[in-house]
PDB file of N, CA and C in Angstrom:
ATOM      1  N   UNK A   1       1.405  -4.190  14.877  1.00  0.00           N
ATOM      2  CA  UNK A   1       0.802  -4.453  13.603  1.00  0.00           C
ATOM      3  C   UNK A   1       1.437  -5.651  12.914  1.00  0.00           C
ATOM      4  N   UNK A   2       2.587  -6.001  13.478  1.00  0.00           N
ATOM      5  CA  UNK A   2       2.995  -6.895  12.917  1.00  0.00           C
ATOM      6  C   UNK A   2       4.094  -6.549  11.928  1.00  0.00           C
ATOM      7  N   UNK A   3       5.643  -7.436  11.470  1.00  0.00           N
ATOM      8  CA  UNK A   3       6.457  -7.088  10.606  1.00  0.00           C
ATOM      9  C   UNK A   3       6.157  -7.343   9.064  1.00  0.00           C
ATOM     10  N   UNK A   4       7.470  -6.622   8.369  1.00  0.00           N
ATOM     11  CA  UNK A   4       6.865  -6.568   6.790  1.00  0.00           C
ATOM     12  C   UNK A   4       7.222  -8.008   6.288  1.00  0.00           C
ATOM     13  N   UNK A   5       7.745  -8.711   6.906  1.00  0.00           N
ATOM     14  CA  UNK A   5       8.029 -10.233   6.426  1.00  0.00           C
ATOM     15  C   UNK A   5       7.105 -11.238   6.509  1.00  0.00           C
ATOM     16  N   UNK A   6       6.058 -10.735   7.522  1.00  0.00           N
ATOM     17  CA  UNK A   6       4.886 -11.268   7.838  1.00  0.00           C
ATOM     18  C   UNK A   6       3.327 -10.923   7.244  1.00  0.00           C
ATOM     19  N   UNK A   7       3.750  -9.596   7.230  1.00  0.00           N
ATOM     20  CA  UNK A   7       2.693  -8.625   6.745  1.00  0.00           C
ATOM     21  C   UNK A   7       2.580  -8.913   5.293  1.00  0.00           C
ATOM     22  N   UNK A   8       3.690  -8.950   4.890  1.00  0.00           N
ATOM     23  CA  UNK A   8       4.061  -8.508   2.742  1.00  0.00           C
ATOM     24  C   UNK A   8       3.643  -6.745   2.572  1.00  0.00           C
ATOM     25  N   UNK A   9       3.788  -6.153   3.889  1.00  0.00           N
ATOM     26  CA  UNK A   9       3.796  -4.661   3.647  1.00  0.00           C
ATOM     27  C   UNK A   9       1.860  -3.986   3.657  1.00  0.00           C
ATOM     28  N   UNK A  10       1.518  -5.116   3.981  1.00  0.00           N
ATOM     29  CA  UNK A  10      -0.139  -4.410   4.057  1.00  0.00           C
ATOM     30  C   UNK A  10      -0.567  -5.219   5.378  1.00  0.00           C
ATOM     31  N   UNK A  11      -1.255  -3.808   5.442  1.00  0.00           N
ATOM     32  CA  UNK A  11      -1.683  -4.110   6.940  1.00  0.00           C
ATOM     33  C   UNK A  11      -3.050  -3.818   7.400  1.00  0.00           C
ATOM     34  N   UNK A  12      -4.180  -4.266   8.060  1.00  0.00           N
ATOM     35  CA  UNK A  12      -5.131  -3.659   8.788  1.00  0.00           C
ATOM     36  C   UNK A  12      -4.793  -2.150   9.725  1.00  0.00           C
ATOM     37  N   UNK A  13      -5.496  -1.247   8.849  1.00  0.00           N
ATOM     38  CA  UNK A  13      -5.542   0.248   9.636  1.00  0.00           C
ATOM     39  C   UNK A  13      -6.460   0.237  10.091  1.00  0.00           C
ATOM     40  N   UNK A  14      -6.544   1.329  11.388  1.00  0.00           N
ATOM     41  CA  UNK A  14      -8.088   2.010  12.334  1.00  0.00           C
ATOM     42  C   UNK A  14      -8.528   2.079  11.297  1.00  0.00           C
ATOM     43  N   UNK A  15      -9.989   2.443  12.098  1.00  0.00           N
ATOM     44  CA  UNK A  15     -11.152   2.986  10.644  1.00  0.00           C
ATOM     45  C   UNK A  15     -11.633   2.041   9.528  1.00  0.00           C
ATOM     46  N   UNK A  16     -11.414   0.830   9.727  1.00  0.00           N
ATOM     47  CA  UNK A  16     -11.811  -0.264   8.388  1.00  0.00           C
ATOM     48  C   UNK A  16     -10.966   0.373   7.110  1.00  0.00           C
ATOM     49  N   UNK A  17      -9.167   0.196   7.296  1.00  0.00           N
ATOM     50  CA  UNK A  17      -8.828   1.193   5.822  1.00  0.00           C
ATOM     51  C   UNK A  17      -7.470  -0.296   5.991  1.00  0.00           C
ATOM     52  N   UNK A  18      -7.233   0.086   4.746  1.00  0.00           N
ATOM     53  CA  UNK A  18      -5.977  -1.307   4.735  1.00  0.00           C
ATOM     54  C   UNK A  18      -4.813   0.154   4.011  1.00  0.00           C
ATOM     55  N   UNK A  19      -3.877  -0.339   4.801  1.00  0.00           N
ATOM     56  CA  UNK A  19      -2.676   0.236   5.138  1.00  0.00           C
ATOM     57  C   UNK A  19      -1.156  -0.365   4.145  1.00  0.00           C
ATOM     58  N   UNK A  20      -0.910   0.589   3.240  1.00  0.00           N
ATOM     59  CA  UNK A  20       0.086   0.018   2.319  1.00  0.00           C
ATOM     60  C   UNK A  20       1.722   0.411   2.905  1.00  0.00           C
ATOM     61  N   UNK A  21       2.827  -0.308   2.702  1.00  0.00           N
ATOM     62  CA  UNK A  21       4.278   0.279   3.592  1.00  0.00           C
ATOM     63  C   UNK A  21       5.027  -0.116   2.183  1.00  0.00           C
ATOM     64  N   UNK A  22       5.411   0.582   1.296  1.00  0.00           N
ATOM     65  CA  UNK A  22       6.538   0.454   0.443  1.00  0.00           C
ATOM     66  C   UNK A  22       7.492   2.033   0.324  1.00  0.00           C
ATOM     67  N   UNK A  23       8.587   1.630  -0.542  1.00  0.00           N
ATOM     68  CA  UNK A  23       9.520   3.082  -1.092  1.00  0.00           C
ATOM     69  C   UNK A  23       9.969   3.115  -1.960  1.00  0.00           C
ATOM     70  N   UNK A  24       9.621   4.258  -2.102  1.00  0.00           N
ATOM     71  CA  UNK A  24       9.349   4.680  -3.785  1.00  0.00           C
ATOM     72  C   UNK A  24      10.609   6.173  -4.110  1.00  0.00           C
ATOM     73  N   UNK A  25      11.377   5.709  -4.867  1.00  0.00           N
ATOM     74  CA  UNK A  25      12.942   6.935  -4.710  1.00  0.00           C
ATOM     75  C   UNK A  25      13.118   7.602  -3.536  1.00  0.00           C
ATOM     76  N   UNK A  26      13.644   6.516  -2.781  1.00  0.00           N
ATOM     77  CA  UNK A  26      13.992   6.517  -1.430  1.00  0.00           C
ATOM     78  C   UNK A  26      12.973   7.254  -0.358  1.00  0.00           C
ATOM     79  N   UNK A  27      12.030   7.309  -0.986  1.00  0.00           N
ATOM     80  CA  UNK A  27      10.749   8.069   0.165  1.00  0.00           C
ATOM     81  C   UNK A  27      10.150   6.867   0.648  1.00  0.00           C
ATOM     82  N   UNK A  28       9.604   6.646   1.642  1.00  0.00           N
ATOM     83  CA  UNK A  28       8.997   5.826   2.538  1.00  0.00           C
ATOM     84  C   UNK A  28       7.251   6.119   1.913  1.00  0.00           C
ATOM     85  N   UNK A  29       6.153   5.200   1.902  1.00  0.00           N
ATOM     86  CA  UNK A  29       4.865   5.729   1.732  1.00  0.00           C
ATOM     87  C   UNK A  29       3.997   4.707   2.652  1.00  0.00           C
ATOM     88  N   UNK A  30       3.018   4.987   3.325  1.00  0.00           N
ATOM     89  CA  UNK A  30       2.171   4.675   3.487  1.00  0.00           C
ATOM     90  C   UNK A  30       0.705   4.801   3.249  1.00  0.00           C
ATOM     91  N   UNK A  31       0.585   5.058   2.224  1.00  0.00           N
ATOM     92  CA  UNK A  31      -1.288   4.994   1.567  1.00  0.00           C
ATOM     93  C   UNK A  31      -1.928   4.022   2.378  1.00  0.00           C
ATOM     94  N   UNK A  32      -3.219   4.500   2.689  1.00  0.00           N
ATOM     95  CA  UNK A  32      -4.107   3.578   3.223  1.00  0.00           C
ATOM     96  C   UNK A  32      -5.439   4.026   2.134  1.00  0.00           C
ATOM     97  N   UNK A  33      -6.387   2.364   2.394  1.00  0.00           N
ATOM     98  CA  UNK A  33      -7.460   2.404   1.045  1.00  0.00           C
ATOM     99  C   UNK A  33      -8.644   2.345   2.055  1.00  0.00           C
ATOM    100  N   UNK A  34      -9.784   2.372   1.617  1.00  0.00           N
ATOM    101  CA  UNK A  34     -11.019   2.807   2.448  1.00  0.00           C
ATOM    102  C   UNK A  34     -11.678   1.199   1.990  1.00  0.00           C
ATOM    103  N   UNK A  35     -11.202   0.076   2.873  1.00  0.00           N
ATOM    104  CA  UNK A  35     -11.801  -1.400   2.627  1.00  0.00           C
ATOM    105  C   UNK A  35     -11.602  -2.072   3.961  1.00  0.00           C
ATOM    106  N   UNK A  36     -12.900  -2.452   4.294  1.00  0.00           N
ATOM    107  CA  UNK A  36     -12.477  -3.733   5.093  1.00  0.00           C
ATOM    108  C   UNK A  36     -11.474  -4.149   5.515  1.00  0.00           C
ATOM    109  N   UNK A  37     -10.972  -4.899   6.035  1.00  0.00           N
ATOM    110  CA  UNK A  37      -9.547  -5.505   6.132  1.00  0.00           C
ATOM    111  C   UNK A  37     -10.030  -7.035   6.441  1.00  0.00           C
ATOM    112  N   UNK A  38     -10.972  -7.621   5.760  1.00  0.00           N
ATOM    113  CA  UNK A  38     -10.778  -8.823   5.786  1.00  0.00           C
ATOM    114  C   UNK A  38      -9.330  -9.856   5.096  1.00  0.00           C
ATOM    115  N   UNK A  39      -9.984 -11.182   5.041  1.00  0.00           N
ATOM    116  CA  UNK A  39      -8.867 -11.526   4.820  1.00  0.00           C
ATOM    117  C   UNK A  39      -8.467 -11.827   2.977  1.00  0.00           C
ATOM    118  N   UNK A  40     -10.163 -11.604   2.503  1.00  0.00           N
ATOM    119  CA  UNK A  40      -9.935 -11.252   0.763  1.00  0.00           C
ATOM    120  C   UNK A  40      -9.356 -10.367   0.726  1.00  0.00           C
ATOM    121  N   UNK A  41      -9.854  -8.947   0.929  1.00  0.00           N
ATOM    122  CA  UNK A  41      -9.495  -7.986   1.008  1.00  0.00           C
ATOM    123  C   UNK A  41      -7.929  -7.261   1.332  1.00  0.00           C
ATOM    124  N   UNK A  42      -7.074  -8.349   2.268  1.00  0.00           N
ATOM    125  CA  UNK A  42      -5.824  -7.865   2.342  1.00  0.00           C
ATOM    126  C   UNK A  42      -5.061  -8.915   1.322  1.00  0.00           C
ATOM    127  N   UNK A  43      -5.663 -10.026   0.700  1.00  0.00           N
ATOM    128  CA  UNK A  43      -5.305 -10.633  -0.374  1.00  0.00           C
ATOM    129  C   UNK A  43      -4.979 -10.043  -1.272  1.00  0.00           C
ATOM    130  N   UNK A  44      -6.244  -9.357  -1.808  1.00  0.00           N
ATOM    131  CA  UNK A  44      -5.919  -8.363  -3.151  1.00  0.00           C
ATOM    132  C   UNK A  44      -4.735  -7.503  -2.785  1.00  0.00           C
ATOM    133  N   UNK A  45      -4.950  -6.590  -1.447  1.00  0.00           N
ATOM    134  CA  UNK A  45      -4.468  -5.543  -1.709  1.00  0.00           C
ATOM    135  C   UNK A  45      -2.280  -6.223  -1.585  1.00  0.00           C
ATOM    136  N   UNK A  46      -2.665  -7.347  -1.297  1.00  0.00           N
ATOM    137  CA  UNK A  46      -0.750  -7.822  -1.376  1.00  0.00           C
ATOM    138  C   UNK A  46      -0.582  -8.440  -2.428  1.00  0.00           C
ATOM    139  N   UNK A  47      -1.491  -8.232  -3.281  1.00  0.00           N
ATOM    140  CA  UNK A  47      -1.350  -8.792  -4.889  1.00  0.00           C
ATOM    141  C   UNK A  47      -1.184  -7.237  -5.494  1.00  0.00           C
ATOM    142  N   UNK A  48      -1.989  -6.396  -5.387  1.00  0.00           N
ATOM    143  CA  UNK A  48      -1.990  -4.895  -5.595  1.00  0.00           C
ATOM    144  C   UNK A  48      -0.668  -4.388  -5.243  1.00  0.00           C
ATOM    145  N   UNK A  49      -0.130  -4.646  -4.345  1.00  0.00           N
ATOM    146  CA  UNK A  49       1.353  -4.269  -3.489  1.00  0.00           C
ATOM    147  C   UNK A  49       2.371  -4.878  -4.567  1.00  0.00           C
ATOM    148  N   UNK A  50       2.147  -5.908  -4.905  1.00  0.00           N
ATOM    149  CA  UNK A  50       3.159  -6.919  -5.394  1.00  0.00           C
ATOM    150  C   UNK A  50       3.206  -6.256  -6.928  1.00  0.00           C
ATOM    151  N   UNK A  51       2.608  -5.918  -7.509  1.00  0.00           N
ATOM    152  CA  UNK A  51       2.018  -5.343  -8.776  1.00  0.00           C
ATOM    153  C   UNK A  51       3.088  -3.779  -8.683  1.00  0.00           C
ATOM    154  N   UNK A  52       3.035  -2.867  -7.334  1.00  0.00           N
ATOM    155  CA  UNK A  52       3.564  -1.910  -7.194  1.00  0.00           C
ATOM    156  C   UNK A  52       5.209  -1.951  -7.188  1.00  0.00           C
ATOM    157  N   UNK A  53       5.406  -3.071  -6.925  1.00  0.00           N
ATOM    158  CA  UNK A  53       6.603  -3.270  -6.885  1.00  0.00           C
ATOM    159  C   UNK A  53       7.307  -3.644  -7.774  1.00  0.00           C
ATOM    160  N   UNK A  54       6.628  -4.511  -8.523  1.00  0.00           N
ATOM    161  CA  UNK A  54       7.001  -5.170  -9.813  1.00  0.00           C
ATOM    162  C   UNK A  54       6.925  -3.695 -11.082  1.00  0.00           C
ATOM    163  N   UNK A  55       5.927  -2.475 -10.467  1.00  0.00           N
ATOM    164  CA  UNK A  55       6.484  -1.432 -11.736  1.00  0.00           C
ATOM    165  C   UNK A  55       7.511  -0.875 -10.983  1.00  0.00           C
ATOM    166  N   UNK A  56       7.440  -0.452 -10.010  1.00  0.00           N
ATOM    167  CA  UNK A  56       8.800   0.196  -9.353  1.00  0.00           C
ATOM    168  C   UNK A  56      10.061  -0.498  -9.901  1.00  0.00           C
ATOM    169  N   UNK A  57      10.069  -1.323  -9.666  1.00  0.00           N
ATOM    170  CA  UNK A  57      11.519  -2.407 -10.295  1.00  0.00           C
ATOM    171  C   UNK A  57      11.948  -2.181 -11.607  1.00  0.00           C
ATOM    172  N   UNK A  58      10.588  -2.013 -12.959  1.00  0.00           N
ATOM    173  CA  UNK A  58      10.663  -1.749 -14.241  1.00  0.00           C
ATOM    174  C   UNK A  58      10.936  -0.204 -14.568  1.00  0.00           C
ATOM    175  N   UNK A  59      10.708   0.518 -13.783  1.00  0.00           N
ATOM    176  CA  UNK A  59      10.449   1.923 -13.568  1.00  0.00           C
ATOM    177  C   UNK A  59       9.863   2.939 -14.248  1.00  0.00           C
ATOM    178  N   UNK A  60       8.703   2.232 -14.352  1.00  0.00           N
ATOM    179  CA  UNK A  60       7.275   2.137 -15.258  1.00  0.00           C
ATOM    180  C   UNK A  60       6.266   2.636 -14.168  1.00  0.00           C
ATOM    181  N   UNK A  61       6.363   3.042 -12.978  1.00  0.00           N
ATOM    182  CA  UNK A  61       5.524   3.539 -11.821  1.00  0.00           C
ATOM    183  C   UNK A  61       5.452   4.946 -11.159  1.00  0.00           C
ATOM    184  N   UNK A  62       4.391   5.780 -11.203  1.00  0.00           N
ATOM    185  CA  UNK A  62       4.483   6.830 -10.904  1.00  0.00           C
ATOM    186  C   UNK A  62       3.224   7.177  -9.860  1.00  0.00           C
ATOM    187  N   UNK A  63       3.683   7.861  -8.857  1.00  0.00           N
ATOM    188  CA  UNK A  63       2.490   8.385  -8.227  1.00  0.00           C
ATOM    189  C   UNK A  63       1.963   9.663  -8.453  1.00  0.00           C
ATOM    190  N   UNK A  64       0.439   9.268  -7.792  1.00  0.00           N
ATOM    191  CA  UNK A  64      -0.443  10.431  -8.224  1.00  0.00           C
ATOM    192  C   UNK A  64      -1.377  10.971  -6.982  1.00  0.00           C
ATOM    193  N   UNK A  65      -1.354  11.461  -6.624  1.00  0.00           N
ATOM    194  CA  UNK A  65      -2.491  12.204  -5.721  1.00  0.00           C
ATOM    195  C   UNK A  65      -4.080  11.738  -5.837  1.00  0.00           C
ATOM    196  N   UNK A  66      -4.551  10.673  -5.213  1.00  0.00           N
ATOM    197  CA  UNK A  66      -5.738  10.054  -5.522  1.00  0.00           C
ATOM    198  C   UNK A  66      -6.343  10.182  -4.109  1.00  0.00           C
ATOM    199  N   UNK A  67      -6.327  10.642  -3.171  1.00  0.00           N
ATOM    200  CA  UNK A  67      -7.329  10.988  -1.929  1.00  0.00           C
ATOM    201  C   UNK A  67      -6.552  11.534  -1.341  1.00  0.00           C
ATOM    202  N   UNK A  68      -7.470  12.488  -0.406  1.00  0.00           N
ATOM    203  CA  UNK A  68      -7.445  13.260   0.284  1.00  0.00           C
ATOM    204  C   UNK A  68      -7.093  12.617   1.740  1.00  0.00           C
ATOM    205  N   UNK A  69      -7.033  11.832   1.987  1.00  0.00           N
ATOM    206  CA  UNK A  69      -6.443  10.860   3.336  1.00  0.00           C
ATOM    207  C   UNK A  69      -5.395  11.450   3.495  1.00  0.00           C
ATOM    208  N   UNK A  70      -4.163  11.598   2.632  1.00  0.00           N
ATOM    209  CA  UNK A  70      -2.610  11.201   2.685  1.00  0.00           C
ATOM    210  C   UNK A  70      -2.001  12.457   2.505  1.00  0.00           C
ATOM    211  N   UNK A  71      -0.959  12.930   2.826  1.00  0.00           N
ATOM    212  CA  UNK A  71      -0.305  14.234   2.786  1.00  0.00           C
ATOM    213  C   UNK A  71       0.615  13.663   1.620  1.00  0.00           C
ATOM    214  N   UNK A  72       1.123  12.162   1.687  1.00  0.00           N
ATOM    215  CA  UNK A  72       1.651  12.094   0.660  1.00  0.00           C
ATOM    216  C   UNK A  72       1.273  11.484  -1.012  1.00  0.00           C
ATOM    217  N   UNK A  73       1.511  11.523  -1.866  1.00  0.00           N
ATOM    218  CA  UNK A  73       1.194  10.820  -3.171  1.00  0.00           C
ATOM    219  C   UNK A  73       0.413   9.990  -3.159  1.00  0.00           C
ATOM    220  N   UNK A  74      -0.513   9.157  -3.605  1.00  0.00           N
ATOM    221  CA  UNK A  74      -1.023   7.682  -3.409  1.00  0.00           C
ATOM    222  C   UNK A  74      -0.937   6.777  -4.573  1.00  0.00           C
ATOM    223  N   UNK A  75      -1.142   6.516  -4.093  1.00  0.00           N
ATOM    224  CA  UNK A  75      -1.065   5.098  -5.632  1.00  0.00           C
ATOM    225  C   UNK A  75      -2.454   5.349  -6.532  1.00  0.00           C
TER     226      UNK A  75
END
């Protein structure tokens, strides 16, 4: 899939889903979103990423359970 230095942590998933890799109080997450994976499309979502990080840092960011995909939290 490629590294996170390359990636910026989003990635093309199976299934047409774009694939998020950050950590959030020391938990690891991977949310994936139900989009295309073109190359707008993984634009936003590493502007979206970048956004996640920038509240994580402020610690102004909380997760929430937003689909049924993920066993864990989602954004």
């Amino acid at each position: 899939m490629g590294t996170k230095w390359f990636t910026g942590g989003v990635v093309a998933a199976p299934r047409g889903r774009i694939q998020f890799d950050f950590t959030f109080n020391r938990i690891r997450y991977r949310p994936s979103i139900k989009r295309p994976p073109s190359e707008a499309n993984l634009r936003r979502a590493r502007e979206r990423l970048e956004a996640i990080k920038q509240q994580i840092s402020l610690g102004t960011f909380t997760c929430t359970l937003s689909s049924t995909s993920t066993r864990k939290p989602l954004i």
